[in-house]
C-alpha atoms as a PDB file:
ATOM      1  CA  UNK A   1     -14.826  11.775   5.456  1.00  0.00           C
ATOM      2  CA  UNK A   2     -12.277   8.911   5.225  1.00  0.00           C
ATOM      3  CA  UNK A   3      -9.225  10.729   2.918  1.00  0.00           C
ATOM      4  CA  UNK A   4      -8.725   8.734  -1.018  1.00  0.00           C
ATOM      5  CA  UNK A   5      -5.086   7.802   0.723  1.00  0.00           C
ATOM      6  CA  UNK A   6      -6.682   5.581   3.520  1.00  0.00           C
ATOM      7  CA  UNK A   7      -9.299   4.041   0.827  1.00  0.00           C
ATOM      8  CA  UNK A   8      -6.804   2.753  -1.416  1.00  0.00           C
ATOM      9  CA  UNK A   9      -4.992   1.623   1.764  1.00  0.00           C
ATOM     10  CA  UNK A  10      -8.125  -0.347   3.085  1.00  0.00           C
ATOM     11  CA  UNK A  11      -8.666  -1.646  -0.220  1.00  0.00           C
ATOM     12  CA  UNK A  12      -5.040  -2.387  -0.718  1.00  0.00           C
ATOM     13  CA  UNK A  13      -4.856  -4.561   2.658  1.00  0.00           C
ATOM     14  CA  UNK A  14      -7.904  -6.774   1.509  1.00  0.00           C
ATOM     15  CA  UNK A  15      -5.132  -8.784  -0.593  1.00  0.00           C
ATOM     16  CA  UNK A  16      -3.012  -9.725   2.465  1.00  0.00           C
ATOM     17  CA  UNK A  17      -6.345 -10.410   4.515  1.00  0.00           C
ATOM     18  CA  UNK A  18      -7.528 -12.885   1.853  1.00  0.00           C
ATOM     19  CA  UNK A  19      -3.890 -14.328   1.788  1.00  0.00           C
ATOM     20  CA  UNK A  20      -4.187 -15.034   5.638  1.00  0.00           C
ATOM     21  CA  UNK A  21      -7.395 -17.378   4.256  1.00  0.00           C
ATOM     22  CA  UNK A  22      -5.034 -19.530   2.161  1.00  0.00           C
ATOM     23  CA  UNK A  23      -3.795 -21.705   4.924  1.00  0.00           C
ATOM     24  CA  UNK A  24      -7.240 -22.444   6.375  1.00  0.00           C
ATOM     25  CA  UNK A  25      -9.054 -22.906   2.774  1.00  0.00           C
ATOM     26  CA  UNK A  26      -5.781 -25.581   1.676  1.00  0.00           C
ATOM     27  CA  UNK A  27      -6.369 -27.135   4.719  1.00  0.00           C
ATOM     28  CA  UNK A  28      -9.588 -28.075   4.950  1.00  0.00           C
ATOM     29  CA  UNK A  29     -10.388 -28.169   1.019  1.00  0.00           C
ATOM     30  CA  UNK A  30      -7.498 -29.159  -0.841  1.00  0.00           C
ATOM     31  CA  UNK A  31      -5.871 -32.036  -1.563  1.00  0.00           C
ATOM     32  CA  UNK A  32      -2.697 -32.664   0.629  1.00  0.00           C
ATOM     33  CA  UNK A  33       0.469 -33.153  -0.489  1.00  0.00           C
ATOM     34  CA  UNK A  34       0.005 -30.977  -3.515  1.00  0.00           C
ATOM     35  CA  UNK A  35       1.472 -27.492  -3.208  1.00  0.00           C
ATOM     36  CA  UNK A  36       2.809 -27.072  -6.763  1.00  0.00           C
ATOM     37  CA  UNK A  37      -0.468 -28.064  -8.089  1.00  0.00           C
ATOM     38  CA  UNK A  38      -2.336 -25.695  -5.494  1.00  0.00           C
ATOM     39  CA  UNK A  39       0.340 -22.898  -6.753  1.00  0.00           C
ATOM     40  CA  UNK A  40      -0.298 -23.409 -10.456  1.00  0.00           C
ATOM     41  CA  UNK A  41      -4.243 -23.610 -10.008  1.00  0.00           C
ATOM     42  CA  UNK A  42      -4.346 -20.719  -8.514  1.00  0.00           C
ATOM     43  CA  UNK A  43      -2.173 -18.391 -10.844  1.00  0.00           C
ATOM     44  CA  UNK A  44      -2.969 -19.689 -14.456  1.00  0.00           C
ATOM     45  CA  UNK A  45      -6.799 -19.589 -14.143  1.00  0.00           C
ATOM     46  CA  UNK A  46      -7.049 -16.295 -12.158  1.00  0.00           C
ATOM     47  CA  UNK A  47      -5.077 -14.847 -14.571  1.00  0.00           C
ATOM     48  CA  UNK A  48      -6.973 -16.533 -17.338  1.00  0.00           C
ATOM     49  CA  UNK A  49     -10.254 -14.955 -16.003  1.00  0.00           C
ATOM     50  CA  UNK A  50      -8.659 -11.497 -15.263  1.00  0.00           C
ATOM     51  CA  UNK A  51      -7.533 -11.939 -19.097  1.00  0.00           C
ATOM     52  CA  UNK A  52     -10.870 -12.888 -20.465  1.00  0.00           C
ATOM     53  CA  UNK A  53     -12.408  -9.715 -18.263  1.00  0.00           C
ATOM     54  CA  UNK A  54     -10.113  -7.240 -19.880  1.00  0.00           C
ATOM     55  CA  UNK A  55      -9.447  -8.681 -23.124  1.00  0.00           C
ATOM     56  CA  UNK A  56      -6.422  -6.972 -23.541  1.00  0.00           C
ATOM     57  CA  UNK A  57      -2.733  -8.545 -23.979  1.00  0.00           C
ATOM     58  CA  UNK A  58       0.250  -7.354 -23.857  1.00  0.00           C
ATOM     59  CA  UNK A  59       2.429  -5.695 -26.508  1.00  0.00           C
ATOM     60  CA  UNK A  60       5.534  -4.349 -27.579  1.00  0.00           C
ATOM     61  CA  UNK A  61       8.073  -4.573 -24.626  1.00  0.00           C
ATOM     62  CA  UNK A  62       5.481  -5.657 -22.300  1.00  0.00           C
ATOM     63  CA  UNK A  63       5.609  -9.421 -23.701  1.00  0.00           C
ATOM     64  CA  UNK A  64       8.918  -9.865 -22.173  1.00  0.00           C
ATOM     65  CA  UNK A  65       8.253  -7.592 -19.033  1.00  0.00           C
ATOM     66  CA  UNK A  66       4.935  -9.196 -17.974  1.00  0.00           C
ATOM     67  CA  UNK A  67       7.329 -12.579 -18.273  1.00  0.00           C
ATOM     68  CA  UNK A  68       9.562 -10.942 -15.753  1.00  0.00           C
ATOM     69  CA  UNK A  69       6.834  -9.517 -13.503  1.00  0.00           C
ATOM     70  CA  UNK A  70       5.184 -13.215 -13.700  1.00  0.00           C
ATOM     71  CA  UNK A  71       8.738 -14.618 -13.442  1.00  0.00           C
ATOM     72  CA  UNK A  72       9.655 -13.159  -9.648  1.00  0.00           C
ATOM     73  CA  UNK A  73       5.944 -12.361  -7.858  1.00  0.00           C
ATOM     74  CA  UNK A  74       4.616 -15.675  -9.152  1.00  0.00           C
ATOM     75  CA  UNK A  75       6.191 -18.118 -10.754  1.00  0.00           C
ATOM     76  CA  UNK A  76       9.486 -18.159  -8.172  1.00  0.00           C
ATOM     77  CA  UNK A  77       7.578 -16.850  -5.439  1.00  0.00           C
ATOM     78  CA  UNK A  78       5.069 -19.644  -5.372  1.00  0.00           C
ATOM     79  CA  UNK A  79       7.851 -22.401  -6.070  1.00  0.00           C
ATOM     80  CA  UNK A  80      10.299 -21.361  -3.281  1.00  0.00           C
ATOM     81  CA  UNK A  81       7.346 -20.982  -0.702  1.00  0.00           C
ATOM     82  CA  UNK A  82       6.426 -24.535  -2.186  1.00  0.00           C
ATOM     83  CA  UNK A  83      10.209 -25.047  -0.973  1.00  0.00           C
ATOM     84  CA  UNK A  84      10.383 -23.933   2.379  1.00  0.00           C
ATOM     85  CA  UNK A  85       7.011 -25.090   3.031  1.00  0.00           C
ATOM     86  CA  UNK A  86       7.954 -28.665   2.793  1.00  0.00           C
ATOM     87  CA  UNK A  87      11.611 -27.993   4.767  1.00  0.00           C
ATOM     88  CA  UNK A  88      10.449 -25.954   7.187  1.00  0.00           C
ATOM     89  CA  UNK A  89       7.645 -25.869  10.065  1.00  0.00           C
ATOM     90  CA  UNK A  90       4.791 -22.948   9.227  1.00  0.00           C
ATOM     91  CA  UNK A  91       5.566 -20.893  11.621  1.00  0.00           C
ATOM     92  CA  UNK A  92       9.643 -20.913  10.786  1.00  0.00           C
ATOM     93  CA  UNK A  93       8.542 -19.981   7.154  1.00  0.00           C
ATOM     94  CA  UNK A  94       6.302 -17.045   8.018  1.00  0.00           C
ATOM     95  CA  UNK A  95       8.804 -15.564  10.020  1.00  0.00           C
ATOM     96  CA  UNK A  96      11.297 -15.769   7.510  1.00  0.00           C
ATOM     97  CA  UNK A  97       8.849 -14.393   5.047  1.00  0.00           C
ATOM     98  CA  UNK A  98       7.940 -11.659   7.203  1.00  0.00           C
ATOM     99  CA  UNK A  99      11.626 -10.013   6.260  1.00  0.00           C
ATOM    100  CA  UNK A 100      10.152  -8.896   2.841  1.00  0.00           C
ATOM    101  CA  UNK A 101       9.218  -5.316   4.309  1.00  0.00           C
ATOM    102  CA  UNK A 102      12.501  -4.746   4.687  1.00  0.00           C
ATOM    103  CA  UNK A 103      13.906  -5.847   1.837  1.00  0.00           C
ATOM    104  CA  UNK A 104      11.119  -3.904  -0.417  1.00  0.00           C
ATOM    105  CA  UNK A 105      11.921  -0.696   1.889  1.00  0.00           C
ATOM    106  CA  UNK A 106      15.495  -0.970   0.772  1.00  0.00           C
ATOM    107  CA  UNK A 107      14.989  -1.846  -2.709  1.00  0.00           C
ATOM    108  CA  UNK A 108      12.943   0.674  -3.016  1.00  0.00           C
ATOM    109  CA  UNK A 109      15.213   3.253  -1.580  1.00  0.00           C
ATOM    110  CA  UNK A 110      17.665   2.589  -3.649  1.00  0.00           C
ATOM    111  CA  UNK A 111      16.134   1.841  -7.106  1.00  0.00           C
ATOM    112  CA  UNK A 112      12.612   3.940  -6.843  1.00  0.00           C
ATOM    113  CA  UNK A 113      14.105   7.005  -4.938  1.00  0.00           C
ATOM    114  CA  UNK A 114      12.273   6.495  -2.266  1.00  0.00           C
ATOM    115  CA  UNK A 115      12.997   7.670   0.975  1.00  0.00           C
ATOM    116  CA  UNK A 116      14.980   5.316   3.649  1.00  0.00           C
ATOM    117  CA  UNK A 117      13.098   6.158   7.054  1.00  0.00           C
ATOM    118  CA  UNK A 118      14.698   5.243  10.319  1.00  0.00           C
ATOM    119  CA  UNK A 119      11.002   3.911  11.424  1.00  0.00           C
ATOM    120  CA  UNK A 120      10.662   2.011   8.207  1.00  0.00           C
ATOM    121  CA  UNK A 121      13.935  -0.035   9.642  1.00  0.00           C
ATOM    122  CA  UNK A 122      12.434  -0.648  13.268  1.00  0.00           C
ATOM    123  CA  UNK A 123       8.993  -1.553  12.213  1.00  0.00           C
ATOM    124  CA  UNK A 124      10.499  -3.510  10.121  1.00  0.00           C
ATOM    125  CA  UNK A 125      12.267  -5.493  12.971  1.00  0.00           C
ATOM    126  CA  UNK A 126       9.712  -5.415  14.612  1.00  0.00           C
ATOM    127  CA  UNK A 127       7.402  -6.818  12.102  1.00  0.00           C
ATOM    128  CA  UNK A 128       9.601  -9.718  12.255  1.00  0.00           C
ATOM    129  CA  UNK A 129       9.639 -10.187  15.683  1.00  0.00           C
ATOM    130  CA  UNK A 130       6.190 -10.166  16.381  1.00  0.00           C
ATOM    131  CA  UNK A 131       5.457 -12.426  13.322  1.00  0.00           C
ATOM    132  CA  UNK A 132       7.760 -14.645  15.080  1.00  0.00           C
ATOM    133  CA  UNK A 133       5.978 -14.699  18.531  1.00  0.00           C
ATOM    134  CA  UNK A 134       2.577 -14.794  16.471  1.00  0.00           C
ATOM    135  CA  UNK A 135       3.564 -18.371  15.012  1.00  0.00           C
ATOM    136  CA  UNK A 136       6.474 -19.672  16.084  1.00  0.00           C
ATOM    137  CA  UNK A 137       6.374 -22.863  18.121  1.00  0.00           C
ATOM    138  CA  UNK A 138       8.721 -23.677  20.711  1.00  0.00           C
ATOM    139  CA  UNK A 139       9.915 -26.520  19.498  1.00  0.00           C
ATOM    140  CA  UNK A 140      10.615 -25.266  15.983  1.00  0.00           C
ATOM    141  CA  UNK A 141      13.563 -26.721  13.766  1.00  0.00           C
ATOM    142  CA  UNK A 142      15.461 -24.992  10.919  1.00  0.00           C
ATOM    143  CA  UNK A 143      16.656 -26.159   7.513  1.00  0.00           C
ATOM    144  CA  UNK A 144      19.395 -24.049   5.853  1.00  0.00           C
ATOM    145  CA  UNK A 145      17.675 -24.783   2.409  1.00  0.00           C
ATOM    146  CA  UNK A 146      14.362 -24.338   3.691  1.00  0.00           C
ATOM    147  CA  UNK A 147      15.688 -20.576   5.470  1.00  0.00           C
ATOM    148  CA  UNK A 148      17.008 -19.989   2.109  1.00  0.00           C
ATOM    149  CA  UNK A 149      14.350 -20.879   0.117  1.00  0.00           C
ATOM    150  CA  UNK A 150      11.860 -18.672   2.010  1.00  0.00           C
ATOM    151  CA  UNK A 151      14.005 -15.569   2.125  1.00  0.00           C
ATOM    152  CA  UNK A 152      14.723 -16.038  -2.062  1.00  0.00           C
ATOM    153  CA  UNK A 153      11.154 -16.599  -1.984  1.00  0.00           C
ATOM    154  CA  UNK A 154      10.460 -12.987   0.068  1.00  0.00           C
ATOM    155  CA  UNK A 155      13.365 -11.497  -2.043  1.00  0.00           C
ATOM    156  CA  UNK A 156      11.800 -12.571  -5.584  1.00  0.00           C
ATOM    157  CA  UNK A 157       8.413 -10.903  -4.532  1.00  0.00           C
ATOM    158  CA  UNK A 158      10.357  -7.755  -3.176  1.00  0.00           C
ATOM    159  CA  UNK A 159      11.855  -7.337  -6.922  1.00  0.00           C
ATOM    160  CA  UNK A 160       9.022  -7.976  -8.527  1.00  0.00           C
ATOM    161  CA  UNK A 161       6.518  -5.138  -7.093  1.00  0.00           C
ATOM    162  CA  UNK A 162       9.918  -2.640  -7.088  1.00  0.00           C
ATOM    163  CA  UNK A 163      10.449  -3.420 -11.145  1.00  0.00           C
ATOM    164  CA  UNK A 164       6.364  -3.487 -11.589  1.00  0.00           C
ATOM    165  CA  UNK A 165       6.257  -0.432  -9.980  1.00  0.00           C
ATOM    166  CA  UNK A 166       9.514   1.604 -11.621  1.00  0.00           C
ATOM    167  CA  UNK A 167       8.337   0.049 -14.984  1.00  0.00           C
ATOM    168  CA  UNK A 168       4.985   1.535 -14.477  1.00  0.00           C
ATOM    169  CA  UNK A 169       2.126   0.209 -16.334  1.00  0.00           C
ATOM    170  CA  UNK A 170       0.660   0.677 -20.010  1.00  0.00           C
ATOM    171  CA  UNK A 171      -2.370  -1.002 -19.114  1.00  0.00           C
ATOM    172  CA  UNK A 172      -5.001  -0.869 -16.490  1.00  0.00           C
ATOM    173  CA  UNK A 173      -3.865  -2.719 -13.257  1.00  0.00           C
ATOM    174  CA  UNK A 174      -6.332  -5.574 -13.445  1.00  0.00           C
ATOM    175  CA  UNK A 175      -4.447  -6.195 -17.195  1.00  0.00           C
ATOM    176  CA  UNK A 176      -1.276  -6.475 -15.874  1.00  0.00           C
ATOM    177  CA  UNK A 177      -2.026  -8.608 -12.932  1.00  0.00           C
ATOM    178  CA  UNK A 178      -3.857 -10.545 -15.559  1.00  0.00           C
ATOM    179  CA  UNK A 179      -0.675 -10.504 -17.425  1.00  0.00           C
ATOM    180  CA  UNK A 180       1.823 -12.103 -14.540  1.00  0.00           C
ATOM    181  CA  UNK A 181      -0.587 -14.300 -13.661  1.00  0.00           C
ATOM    182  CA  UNK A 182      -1.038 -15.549 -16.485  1.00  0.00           C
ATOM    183  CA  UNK A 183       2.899 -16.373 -17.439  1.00  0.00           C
ATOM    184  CA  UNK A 184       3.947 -17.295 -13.689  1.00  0.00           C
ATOM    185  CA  UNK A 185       0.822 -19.720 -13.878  1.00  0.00           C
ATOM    186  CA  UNK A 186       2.254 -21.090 -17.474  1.00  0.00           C
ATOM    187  CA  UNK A 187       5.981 -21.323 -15.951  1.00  0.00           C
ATOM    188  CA  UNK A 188       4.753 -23.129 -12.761  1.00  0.00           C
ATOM    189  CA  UNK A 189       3.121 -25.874 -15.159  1.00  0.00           C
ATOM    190  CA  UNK A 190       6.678 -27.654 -15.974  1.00  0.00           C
ATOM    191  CA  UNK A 191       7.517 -27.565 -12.264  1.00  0.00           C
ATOM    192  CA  UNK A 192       4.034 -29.303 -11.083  1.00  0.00           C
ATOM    193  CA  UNK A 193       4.943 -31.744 -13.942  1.00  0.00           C
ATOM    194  CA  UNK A 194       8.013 -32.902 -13.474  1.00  0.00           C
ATOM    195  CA  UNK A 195       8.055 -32.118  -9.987  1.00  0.00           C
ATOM    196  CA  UNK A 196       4.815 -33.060  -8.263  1.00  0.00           C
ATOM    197  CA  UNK A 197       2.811 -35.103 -11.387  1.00  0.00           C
ATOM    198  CA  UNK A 198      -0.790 -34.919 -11.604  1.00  0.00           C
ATOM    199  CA  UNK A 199      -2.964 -36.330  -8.642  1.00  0.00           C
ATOM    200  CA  UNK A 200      -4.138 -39.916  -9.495  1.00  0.00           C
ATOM    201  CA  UNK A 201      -7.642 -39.039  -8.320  1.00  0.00           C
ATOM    202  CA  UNK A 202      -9.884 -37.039  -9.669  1.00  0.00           C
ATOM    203  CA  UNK A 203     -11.145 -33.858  -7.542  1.00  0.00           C
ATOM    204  CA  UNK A 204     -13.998 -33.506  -5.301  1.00  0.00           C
ATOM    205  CA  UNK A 205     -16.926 -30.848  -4.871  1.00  0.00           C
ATOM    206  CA  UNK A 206     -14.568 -29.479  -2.061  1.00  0.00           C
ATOM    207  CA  UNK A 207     -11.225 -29.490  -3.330  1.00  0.00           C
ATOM    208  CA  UNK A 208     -13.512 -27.720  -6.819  1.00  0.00           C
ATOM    209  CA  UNK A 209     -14.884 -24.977  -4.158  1.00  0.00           C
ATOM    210  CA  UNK A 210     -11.702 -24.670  -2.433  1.00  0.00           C
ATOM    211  CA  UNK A 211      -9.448 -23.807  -5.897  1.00  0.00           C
ATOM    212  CA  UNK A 212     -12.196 -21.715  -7.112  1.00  0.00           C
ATOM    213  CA  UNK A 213     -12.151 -19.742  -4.057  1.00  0.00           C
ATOM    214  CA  UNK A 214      -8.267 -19.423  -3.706  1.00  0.00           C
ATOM    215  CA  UNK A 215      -8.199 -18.482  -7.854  1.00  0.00           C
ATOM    216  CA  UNK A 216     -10.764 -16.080  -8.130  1.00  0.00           C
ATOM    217  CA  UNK A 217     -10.616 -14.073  -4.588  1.00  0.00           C
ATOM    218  CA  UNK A 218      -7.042 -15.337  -3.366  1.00  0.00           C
ATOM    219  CA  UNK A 219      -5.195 -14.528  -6.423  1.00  0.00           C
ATOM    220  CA  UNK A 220      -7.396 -12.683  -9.388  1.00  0.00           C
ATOM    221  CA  UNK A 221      -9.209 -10.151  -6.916  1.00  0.00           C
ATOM    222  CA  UNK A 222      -6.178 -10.033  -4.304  1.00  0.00           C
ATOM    223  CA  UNK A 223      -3.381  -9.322  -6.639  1.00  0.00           C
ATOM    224  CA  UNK A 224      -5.638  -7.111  -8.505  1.00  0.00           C
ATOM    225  CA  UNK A 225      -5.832  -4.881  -5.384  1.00  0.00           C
ATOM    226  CA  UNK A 226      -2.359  -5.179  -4.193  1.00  0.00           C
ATOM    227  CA  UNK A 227      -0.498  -4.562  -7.618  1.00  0.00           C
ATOM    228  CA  UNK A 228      -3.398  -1.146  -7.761  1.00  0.00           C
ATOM    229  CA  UNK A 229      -2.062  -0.066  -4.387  1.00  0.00           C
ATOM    230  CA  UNK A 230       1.418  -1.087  -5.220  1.00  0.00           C
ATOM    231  CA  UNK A 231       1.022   1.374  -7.968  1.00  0.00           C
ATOM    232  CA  UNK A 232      -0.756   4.359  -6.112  1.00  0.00           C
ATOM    233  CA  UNK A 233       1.216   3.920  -3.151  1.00  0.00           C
ATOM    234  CA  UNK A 234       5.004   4.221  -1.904  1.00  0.00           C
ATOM    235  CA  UNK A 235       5.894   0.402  -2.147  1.00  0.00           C
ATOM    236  CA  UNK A 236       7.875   0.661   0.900  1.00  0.00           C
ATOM    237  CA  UNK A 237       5.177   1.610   3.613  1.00  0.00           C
ATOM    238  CA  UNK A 238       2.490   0.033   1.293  1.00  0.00           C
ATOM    239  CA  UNK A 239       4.479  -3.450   1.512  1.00  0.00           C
ATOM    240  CA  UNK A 240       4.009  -3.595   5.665  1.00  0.00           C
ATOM    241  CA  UNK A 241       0.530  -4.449   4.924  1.00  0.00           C
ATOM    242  CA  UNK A 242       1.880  -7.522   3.892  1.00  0.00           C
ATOM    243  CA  UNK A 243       2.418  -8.750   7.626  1.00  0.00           C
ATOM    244  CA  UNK A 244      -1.450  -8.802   8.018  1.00  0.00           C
ATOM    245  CA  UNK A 245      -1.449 -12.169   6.299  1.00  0.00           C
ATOM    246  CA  UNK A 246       0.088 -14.341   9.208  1.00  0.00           C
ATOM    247  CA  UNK A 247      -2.394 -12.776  11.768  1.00  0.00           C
ATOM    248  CA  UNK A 248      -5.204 -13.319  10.130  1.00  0.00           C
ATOM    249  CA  UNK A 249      -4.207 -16.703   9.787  1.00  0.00           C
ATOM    250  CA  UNK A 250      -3.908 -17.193  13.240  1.00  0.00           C
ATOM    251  CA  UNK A 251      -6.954 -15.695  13.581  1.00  0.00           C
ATOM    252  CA  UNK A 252      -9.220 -18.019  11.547  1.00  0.00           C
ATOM    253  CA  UNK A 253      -7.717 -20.712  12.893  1.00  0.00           C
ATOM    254  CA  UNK A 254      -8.346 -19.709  16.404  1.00  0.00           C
ATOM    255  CA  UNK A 255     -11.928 -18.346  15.424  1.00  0.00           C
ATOM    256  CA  UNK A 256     -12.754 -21.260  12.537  1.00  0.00           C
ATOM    257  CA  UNK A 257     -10.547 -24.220  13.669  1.00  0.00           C
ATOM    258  CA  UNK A 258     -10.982 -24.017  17.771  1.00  0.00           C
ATOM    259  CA  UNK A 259      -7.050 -23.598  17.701  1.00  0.00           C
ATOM    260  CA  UNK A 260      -5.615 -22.665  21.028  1.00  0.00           C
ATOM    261  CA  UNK A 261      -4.701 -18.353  20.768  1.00  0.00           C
ATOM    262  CA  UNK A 262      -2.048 -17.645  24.038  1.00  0.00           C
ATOM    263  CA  UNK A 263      -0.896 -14.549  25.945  1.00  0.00           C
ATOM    264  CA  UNK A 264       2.240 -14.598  23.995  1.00  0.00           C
ATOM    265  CA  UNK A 265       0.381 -14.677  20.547  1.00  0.00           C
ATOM    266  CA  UNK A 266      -1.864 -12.028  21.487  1.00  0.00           C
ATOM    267  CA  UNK A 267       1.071  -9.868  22.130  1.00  0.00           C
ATOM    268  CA  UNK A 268       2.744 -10.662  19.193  1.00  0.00           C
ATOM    269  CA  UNK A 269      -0.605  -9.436  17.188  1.00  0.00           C
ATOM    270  CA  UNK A 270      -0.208  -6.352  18.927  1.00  0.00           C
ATOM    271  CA  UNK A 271       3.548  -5.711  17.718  1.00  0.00           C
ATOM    272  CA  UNK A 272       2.459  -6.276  14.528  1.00  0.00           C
ATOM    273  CA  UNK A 273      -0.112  -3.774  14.711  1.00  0.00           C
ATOM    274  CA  UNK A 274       1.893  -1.347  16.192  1.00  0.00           C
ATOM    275  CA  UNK A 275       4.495  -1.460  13.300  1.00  0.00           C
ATOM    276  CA  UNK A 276       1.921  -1.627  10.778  1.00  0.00           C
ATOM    277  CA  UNK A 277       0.476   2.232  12.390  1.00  0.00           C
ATOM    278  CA  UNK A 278       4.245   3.105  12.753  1.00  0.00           C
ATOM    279  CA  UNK A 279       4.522   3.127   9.166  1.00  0.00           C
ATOM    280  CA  UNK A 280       0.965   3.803   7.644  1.00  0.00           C
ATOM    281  CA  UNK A 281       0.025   6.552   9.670  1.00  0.00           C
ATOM    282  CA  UNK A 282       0.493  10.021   8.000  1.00  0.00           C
ATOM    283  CA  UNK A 283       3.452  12.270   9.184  1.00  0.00           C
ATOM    284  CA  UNK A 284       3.091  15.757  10.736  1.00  0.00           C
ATOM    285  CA  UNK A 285       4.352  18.310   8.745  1.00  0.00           C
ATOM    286  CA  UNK A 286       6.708  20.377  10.507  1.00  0.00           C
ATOM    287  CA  UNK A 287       5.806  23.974  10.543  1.00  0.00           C
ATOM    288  CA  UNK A 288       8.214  26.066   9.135  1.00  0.00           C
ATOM    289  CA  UNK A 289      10.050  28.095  10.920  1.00  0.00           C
ATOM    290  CA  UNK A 290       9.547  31.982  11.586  1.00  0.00           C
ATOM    291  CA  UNK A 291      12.108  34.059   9.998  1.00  0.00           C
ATOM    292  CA  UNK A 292      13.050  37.061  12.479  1.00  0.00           C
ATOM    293  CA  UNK A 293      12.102  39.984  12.498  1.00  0.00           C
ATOM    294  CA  UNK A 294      14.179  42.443  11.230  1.00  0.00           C
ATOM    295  CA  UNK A 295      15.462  45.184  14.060  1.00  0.00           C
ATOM    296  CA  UNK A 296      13.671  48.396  14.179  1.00  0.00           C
ATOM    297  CA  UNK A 297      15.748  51.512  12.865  1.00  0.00           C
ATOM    298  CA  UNK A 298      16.809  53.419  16.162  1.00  0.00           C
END
């Protein structure tokens, strides 16, 4: 019988699966060209929904916290991706992105009192470099804004789930990812306004199906899950799930797109696996060790 530690893992991962979808879904559904407008129409009406579902807002303290919370894992996250998206090639973000492990493992370390594992710091690296044989190209350029803009992006995330998680929560967790949603959604607006501007034509049936899809199971069901586990779970193990997203991108586009999948990519998935078990998998507890025996009288 599978133990409640590994079900709230399995459920937790489900958010970076369905994260590995977004490329493939904005690709083939979505309007190009529009990444702030993808960002904000995914966070504002899956938190919208998520709000409507619990009916519950927030109060006290948590009107400025959930502002915070919505501030750093949406609002800036989405935006700098948005950023190093357009400087830098896919694969060059993603392996920049891939650093936020790390960064969570050490935030967390130091502000959550959790313990700094030597493994942690190699799977870590190793995370990175098999994220970085997973998707990046050979001939791959790199911007220092765009480099920049991803790590701030993988650095605003890692601060976010360490302050959601030391803050606790005074709600249920689908209330308080219905809560960051919500405000990161409403602070993205300005940005897709002044930034991007409204599309000039109107949506299809497709580009519809493809933002309901990305709002409801990309962002209301996947943050739901991944702010639960954040919550149940040490965030800095917990966070390594978070390299799943990249491979399963790869993945459907191999399996979905008829893109080509190399020796060098397979091994890459295989490093990331084999930091991903590094970390997840349960330590043995040493045995403690016998105390002698005292000396017989003589």
């Amino acid at each position: 019988m599978l133990s409640k530690r590994v079900l709230i893992l399995a459920a937790t991962a489900v958010a970076p699966i369905t994260w590995g979808s977004t490329y493939i879904v904005t690709s083939q559904f979505l309007p190009p060209g529009t990444p702030l407008l993808d960002a904000a129409a995914r966070a504002l009406p899956a938190g919208l929904i998520l709000l409507a579902i619990t009916r519950k807002l927030p109060h006290g303290a948590w009107w400025w916290k959930s502002a915070v919370l919505g501030l750093l894992n949406i609002g800036a996250f989405f935006a700098l991706l948005f950023v190093a998206a357009y400087l830098l090639p896919g694969g060059v973000a993603a392996t920049v992105g891939a650093v936020q492990p790390l960064i969570l493992t050490v935030l967390a370390s130091r502000f959550l009192g959790e313990r700094l594992r030597s493994r942690q710091i190699l799977a870590g690296a190793a995370g990175v470099a098999g994220v970085g044989i997973l998707v990046l190209g050979a001939q791959a350029r790199l911007d220092a804004m765009g480099v920049l803009a991803a790590l701030g992006g993988a650095a605003s995330m890692a601060a976010g789930v360490v302050l959601s998680k030391k803050w606790g929560r005074p709600e249920s967790p689908l209330a308080l990812t219905a809560w960051q949603l919500t405000s990161g959604g409403i602070l993205l607006l300005p940005a897709l306004l002044l930034v991007e501007g409204l599309p000039a034509e109107p949506p299809t049936l497709a580009n519809l199906a493809g933002f309901a899809y990305l709002a409801v199971v990309g962002t209301a069901l996947a943050y739901a899950l991944w702010f639960r586990g954040i919550a149940l779970l040490p965030v800095g193990s917990t966070s390594f799930l978070g390299l799943l997203s990249p491979l399963v991108a790869v993945l459907l586009g191999w399996a979905a797109l008829g893109q080509a999948l190399s020796w060098s990519q397979v091994l890459g998935a295989a490093i990331i696996l084999g930091a991903l078990a590094s970390v997840l998998a349960p330590q043995r507890q040493r045995a403690p060790a016998k105390e002698p025996q005292a000396a017989g009288r003589t």
